[in-house]
PDB file of N, CA and C in Angstrom:
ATOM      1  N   UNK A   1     -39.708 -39.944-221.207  1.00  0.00           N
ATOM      2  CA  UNK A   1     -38.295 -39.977-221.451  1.00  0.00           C
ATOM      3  C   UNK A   1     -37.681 -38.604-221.268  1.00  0.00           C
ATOM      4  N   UNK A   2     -38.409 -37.715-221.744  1.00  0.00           N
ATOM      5  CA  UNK A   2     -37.944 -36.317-221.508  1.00  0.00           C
ATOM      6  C   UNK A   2     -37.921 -35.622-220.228  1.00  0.00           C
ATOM      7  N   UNK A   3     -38.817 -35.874-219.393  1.00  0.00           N
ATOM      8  CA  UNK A   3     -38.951 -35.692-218.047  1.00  0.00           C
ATOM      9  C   UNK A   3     -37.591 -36.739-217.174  1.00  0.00           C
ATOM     10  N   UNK A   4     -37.013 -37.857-217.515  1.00  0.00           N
ATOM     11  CA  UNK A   4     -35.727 -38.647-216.945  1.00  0.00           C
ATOM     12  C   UNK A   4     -34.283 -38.164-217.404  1.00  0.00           C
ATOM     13  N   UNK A   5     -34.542 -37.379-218.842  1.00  0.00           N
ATOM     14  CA  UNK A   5     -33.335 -36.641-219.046  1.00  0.00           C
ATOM     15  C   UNK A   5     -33.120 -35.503-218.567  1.00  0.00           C
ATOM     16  N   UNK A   6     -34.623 -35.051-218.457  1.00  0.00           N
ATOM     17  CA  UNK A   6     -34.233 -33.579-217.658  1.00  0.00           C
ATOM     18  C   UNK A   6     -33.986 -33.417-216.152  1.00  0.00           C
ATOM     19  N   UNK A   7     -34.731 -34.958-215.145  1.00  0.00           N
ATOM     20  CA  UNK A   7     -33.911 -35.337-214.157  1.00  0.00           C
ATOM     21  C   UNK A   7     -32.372 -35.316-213.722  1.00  0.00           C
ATOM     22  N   UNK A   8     -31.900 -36.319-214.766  1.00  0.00           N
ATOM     23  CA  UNK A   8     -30.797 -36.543-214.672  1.00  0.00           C
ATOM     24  C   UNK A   8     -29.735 -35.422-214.601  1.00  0.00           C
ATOM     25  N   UNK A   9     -30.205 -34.588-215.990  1.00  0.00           N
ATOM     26  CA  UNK A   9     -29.586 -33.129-216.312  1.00  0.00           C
ATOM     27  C   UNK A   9     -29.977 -32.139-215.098  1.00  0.00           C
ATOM     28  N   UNK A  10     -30.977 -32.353-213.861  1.00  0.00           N
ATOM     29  CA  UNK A  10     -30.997 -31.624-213.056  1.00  0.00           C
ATOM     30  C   UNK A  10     -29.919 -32.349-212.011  1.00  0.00           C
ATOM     31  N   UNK A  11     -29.485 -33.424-211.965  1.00  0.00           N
ATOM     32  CA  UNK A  11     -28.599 -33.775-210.976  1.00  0.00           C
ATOM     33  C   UNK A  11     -27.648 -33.997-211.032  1.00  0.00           C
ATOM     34  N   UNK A  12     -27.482 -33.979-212.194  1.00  0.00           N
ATOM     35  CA  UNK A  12     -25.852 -33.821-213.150  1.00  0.00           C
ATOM     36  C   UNK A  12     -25.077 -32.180-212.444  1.00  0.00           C
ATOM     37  N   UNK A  13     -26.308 -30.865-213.046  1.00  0.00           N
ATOM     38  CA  UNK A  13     -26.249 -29.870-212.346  1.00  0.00           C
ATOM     39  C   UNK A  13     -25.967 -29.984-210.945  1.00  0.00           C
ATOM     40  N   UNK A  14     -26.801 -30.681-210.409  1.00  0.00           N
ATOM     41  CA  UNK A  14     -26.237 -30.242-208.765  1.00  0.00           C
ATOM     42  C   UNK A  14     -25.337 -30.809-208.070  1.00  0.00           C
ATOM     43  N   UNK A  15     -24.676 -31.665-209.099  1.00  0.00           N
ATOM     44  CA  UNK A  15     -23.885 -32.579-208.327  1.00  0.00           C
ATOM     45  C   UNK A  15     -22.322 -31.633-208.877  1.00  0.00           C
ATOM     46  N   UNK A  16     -22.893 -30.880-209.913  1.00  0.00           N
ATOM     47  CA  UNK A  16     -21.758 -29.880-210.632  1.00  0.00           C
ATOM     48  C   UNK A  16     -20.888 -29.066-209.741  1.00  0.00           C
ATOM     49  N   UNK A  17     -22.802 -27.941-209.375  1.00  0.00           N
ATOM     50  CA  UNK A  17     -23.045 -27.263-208.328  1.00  0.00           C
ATOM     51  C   UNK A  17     -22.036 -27.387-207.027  1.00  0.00           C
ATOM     52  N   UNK A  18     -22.171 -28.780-206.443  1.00  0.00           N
ATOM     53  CA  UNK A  18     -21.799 -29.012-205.295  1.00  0.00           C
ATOM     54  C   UNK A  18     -20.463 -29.560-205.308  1.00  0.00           C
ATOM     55  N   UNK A  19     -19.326 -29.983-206.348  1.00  0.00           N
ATOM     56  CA  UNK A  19     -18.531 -30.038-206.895  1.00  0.00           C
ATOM     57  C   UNK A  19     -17.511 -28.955-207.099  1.00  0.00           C
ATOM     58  N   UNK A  20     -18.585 -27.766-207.270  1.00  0.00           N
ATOM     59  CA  UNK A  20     -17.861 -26.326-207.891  1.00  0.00           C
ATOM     60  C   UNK A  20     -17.088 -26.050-206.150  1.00  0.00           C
ATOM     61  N   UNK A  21     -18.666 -26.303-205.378  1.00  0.00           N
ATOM     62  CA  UNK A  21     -17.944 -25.431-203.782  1.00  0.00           C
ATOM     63  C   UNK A  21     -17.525 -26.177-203.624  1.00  0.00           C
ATOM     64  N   UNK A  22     -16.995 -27.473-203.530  1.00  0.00           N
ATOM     65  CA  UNK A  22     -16.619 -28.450-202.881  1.00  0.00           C
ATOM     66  C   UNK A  22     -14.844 -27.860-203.337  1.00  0.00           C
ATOM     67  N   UNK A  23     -14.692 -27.617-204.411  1.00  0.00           N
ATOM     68  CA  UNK A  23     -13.097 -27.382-205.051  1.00  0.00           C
ATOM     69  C   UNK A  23     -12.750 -25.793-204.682  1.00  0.00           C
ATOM     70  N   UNK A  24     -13.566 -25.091-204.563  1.00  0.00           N
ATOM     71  CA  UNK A  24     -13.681 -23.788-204.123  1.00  0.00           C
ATOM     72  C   UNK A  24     -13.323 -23.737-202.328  1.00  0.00           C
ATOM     73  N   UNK A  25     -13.812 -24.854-202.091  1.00  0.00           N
ATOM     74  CA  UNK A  25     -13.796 -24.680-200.203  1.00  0.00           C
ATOM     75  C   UNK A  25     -12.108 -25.419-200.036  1.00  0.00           C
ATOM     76  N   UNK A  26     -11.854 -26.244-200.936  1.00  0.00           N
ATOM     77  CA  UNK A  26     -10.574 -26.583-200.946  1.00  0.00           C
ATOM     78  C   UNK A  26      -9.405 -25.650-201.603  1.00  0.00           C
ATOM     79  N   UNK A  27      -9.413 -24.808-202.601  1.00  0.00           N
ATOM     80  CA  UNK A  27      -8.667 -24.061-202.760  1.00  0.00           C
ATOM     81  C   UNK A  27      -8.373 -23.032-201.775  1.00  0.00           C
ATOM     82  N   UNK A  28      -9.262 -22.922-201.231  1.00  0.00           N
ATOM     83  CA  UNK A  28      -9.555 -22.131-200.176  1.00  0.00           C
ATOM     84  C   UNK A  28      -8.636 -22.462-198.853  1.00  0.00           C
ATOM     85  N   UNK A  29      -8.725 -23.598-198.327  1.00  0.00           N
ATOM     86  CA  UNK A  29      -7.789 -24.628-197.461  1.00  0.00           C
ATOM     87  C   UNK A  29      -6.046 -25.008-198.179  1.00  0.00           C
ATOM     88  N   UNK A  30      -6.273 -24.720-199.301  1.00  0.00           N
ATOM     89  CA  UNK A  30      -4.883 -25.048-199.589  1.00  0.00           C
ATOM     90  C   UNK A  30      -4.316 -23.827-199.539  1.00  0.00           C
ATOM     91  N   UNK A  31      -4.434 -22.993-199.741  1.00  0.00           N
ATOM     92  CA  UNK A  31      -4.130 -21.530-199.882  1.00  0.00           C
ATOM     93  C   UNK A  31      -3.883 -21.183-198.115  1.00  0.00           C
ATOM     94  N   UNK A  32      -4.394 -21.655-197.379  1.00  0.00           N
ATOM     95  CA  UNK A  32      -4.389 -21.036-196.209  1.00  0.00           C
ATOM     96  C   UNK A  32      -3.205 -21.966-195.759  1.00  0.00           C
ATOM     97  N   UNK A  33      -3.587 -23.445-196.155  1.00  0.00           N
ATOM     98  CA  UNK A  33      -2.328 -24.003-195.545  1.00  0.00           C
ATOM     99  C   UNK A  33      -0.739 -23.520-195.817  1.00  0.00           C
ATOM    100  N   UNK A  34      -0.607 -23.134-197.434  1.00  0.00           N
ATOM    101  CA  UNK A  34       0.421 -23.031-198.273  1.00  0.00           C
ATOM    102  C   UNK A  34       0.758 -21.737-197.355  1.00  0.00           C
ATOM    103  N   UNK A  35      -0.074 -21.085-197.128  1.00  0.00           N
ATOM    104  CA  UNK A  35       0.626 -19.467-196.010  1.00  0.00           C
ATOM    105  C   UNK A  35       0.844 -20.525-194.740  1.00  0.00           C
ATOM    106  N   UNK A  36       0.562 -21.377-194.092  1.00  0.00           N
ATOM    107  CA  UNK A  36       0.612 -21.995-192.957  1.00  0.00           C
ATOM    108  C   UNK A  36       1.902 -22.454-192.756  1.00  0.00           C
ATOM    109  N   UNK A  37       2.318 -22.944-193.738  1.00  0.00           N
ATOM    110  CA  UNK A  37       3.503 -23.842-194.261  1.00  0.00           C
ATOM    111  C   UNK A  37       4.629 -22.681-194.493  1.00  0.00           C
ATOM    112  N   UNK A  38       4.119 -21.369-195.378  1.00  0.00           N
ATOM    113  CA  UNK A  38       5.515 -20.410-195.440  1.00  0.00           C
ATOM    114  C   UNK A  38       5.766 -20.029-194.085  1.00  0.00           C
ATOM    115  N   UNK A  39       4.648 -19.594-193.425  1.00  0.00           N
ATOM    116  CA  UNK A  39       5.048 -19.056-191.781  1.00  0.00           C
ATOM    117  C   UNK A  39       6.009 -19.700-191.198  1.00  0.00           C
ATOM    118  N   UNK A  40       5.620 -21.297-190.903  1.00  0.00           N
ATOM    119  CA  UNK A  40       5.950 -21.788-190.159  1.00  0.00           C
ATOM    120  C   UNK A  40       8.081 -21.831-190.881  1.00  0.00           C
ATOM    121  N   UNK A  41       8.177 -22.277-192.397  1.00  0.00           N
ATOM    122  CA  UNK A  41       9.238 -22.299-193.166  1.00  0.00           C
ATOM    123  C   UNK A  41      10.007 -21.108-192.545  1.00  0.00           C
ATOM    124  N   UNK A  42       8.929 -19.933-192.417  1.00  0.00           N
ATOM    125  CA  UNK A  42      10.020 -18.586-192.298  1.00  0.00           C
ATOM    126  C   UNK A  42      10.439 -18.572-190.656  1.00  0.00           C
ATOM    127  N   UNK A  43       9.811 -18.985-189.787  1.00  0.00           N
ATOM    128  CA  UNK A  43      10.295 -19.195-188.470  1.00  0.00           C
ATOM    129  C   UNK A  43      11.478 -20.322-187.894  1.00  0.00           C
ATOM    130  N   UNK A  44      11.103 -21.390-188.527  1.00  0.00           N
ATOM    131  CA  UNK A  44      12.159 -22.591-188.724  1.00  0.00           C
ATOM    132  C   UNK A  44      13.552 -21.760-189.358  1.00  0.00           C
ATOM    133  N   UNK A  45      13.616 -21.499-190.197  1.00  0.00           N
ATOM    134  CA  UNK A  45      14.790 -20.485-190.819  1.00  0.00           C
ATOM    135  C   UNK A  45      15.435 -19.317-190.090  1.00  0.00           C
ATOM    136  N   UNK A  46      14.348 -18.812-189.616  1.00  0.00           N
ATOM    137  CA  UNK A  46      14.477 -17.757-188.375  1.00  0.00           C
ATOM    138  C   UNK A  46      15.747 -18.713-187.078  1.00  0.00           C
ATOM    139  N   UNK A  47      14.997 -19.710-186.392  1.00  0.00           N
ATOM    140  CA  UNK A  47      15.454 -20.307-185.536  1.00  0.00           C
ATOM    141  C   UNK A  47      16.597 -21.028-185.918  1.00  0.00           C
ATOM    142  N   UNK A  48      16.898 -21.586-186.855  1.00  0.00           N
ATOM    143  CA  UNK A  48      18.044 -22.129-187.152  1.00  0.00           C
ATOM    144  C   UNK A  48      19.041 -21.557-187.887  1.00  0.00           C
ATOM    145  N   UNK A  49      18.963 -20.385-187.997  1.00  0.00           N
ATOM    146  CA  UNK A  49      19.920 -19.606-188.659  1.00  0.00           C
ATOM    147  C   UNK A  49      20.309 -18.782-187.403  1.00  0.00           C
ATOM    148  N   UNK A  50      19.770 -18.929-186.125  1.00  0.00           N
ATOM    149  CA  UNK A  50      19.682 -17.741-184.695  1.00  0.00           C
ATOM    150  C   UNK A  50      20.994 -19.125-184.162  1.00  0.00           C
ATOM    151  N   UNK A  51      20.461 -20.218-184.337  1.00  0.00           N
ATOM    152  CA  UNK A  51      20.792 -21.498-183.265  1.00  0.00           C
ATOM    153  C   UNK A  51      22.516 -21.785-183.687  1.00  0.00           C
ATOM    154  N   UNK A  52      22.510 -22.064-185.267  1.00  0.00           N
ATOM    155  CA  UNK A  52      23.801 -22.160-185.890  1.00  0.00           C
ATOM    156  C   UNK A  52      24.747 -20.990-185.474  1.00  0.00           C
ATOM    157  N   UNK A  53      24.363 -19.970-185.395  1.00  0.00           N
ATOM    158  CA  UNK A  53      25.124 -18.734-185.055  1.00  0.00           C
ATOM    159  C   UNK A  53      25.593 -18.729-183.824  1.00  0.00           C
ATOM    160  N   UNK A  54      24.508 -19.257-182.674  1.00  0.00           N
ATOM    161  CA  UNK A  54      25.239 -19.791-181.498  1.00  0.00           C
ATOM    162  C   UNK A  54      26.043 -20.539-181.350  1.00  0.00           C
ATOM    163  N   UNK A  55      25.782 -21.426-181.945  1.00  0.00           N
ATOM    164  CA  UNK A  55      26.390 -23.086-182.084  1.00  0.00           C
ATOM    165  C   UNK A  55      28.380 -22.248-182.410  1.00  0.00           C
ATOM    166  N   UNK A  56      27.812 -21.277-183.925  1.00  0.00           N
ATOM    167  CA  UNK A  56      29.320 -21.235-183.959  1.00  0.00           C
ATOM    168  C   UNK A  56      30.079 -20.041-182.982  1.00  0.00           C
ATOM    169  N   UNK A  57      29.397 -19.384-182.138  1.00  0.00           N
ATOM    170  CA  UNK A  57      29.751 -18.476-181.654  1.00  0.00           C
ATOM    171  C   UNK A  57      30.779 -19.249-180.597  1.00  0.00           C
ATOM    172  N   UNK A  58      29.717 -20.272-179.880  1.00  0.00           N
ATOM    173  CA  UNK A  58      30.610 -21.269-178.587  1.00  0.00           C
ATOM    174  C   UNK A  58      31.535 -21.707-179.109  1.00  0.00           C
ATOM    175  N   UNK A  59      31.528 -22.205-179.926  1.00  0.00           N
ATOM    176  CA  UNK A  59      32.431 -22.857-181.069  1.00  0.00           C
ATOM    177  C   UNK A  59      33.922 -22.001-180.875  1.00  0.00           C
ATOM    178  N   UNK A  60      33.178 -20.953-181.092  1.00  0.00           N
ATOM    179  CA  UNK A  60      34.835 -19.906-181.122  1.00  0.00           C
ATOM    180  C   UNK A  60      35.174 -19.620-179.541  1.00  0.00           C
ATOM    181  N   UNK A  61      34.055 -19.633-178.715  1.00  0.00           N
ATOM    182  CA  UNK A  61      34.322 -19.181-177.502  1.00  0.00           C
ATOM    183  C   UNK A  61      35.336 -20.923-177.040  1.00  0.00           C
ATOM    184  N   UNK A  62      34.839 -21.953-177.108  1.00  0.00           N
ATOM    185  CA  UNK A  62      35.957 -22.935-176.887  1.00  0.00           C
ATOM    186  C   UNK A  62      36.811 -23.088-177.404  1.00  0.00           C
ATOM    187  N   UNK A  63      37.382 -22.548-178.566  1.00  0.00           N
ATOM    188  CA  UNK A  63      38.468 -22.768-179.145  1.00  0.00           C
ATOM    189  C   UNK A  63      39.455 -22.196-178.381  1.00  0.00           C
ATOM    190  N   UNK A  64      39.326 -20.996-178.301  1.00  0.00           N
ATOM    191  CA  UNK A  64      39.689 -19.885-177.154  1.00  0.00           C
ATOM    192  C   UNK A  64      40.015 -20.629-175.792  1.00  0.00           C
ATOM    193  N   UNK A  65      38.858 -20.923-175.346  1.00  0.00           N
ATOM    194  CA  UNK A  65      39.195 -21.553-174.139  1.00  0.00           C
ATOM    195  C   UNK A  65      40.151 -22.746-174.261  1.00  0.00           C
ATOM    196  N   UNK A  66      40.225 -23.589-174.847  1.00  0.00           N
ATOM    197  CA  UNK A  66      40.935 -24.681-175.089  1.00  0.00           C
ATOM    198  C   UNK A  66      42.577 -23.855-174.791  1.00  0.00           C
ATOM    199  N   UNK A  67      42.926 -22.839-176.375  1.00  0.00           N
ATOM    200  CA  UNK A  67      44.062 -22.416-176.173  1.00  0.00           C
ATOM    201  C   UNK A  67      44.447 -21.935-175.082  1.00  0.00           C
ATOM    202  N   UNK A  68      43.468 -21.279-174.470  1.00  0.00           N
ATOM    203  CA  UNK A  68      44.252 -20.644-172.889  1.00  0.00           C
ATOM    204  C   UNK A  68      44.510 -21.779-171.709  1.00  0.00           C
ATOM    205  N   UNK A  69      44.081 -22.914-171.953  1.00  0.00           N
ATOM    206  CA  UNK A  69      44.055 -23.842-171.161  1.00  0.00           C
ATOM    207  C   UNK A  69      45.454 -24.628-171.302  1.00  0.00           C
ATOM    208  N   UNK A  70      45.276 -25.084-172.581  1.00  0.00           N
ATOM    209  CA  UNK A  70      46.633 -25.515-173.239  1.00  0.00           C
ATOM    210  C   UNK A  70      47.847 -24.923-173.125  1.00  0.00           C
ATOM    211  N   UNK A  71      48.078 -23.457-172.814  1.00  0.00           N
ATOM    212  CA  UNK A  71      48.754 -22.647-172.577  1.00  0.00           C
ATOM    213  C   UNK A  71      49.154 -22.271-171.121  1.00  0.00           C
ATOM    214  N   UNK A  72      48.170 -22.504-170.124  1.00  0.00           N
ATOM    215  CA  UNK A  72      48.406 -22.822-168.861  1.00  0.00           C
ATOM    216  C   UNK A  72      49.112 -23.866-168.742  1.00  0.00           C
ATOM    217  N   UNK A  73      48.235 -24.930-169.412  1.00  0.00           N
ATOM    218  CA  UNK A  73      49.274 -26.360-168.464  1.00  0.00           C
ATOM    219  C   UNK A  73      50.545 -26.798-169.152  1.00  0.00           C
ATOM    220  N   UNK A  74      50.943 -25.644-170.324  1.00  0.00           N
ATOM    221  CA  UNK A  74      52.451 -26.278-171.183  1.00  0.00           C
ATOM    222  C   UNK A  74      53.208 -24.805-169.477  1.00  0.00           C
ATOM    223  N   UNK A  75      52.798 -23.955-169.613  1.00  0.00           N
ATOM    224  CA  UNK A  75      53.724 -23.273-168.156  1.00  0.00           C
ATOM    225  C   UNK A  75      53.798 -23.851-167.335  1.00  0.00           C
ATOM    226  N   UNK A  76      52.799 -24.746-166.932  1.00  0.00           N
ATOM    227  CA  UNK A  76      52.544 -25.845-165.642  1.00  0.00           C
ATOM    228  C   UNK A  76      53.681 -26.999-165.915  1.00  0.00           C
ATOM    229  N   UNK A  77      54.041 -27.080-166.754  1.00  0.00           N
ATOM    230  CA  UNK A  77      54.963 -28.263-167.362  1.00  0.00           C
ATOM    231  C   UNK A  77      56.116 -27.685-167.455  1.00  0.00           C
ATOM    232  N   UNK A  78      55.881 -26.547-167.856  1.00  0.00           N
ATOM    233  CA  UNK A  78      57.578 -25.967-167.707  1.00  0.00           C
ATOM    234  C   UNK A  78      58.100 -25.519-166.176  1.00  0.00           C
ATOM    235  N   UNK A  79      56.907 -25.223-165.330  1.00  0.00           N
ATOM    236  CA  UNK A  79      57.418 -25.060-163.461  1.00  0.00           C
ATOM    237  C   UNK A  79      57.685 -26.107-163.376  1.00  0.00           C
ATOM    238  N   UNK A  80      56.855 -27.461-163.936  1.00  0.00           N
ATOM    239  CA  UNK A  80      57.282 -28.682-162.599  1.00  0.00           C
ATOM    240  C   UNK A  80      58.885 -29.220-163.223  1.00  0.00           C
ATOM    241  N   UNK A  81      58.896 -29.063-164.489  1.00  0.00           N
ATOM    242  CA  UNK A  81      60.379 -29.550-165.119  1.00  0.00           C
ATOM    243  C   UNK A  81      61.465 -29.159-164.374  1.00  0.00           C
ATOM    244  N   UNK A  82      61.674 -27.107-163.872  1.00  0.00           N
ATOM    245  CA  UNK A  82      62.165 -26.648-163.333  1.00  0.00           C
ATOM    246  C   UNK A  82      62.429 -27.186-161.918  1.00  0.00           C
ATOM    247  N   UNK A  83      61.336 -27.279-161.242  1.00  0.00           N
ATOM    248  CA  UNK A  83      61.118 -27.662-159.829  1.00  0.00           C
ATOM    249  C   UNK A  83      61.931 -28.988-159.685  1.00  0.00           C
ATOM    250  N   UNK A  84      61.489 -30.199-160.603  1.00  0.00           N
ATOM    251  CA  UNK A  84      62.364 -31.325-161.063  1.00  0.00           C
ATOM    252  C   UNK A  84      63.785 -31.163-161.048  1.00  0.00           C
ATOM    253  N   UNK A  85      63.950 -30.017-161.614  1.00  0.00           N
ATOM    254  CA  UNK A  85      65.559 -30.273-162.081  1.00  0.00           C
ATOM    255  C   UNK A  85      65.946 -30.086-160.670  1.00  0.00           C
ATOM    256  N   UNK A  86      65.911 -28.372-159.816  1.00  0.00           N
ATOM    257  CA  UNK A  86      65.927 -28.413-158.969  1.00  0.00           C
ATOM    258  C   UNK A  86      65.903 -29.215-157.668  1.00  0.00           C
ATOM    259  N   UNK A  87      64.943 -29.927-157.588  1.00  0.00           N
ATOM    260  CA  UNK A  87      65.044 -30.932-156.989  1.00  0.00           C
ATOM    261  C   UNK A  87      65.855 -32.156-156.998  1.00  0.00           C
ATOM    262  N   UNK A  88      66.624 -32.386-158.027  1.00  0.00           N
ATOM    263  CA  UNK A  88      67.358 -33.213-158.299  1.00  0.00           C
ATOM    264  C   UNK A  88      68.853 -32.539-157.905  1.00  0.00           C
ATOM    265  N   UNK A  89      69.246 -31.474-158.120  1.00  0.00           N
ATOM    266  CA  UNK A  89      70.086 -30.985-157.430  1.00  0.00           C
ATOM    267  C   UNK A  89      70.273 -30.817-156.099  1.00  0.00           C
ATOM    268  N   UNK A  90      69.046 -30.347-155.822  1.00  0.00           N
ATOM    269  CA  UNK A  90      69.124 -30.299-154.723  1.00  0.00           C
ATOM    270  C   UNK A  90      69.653 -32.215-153.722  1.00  0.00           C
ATOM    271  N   UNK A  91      69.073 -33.044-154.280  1.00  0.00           N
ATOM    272  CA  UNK A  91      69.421 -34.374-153.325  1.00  0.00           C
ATOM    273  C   UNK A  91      70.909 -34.576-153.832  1.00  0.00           C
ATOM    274  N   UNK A  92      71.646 -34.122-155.176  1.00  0.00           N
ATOM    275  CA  UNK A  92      73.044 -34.444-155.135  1.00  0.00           C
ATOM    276  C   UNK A  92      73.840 -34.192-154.393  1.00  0.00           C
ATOM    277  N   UNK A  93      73.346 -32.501-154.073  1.00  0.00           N
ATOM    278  CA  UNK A  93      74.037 -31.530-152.922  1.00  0.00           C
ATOM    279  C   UNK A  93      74.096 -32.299-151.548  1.00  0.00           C
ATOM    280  N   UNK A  94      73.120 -32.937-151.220  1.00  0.00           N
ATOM    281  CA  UNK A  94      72.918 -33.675-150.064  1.00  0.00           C
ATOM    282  C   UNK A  94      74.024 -34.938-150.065  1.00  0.00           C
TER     283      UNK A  94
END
């Protein structure tokens, strides 16, 4: 009987043993991932804080463009009105 407890108590041990590295080889992996995971967090942040800044930069660069556009074709509207009127005088004269 004493020789099956001290079995057991030897495989109790090694199953301890192999338990201990087993949580050891995983802390180990989580730790590397958890830096895996900030890297990658700090590059994602990197890139989308680079991308938004573009995003609003065009943003302003079309606004811009819009107004100068808008501003062309209200002058474009005010020649052809002119040209119109003109032209309408002009066929009365006739």
């Amino acid at each position: 009987m004493d020789q099956k407890v001290m079995e057991l108590l030897a495989n109790i041990y090694q199953t301890q043993t192999e338990m201990r590295s087993e949580v050891k080889e995983l802390r180990t992996e989580h730790e590397t991932l958890a830096l895996n995971v900030a890297k990658i967090l700090n590059v994602l942040e990197h890139d989308v804080t680079n991308k938004i800044g573009a995003i609003f930069d065009f943003r302003e660069l079309q606004i811009d463009h819009n107004q100068k556009t808008r501003d062309a074709l209200e002058r474009i509207e005010s020649k052809v009105e002119v040209l119109q009127l003109e032209t309408s005088n002009l066929r009365r004269i006739k």
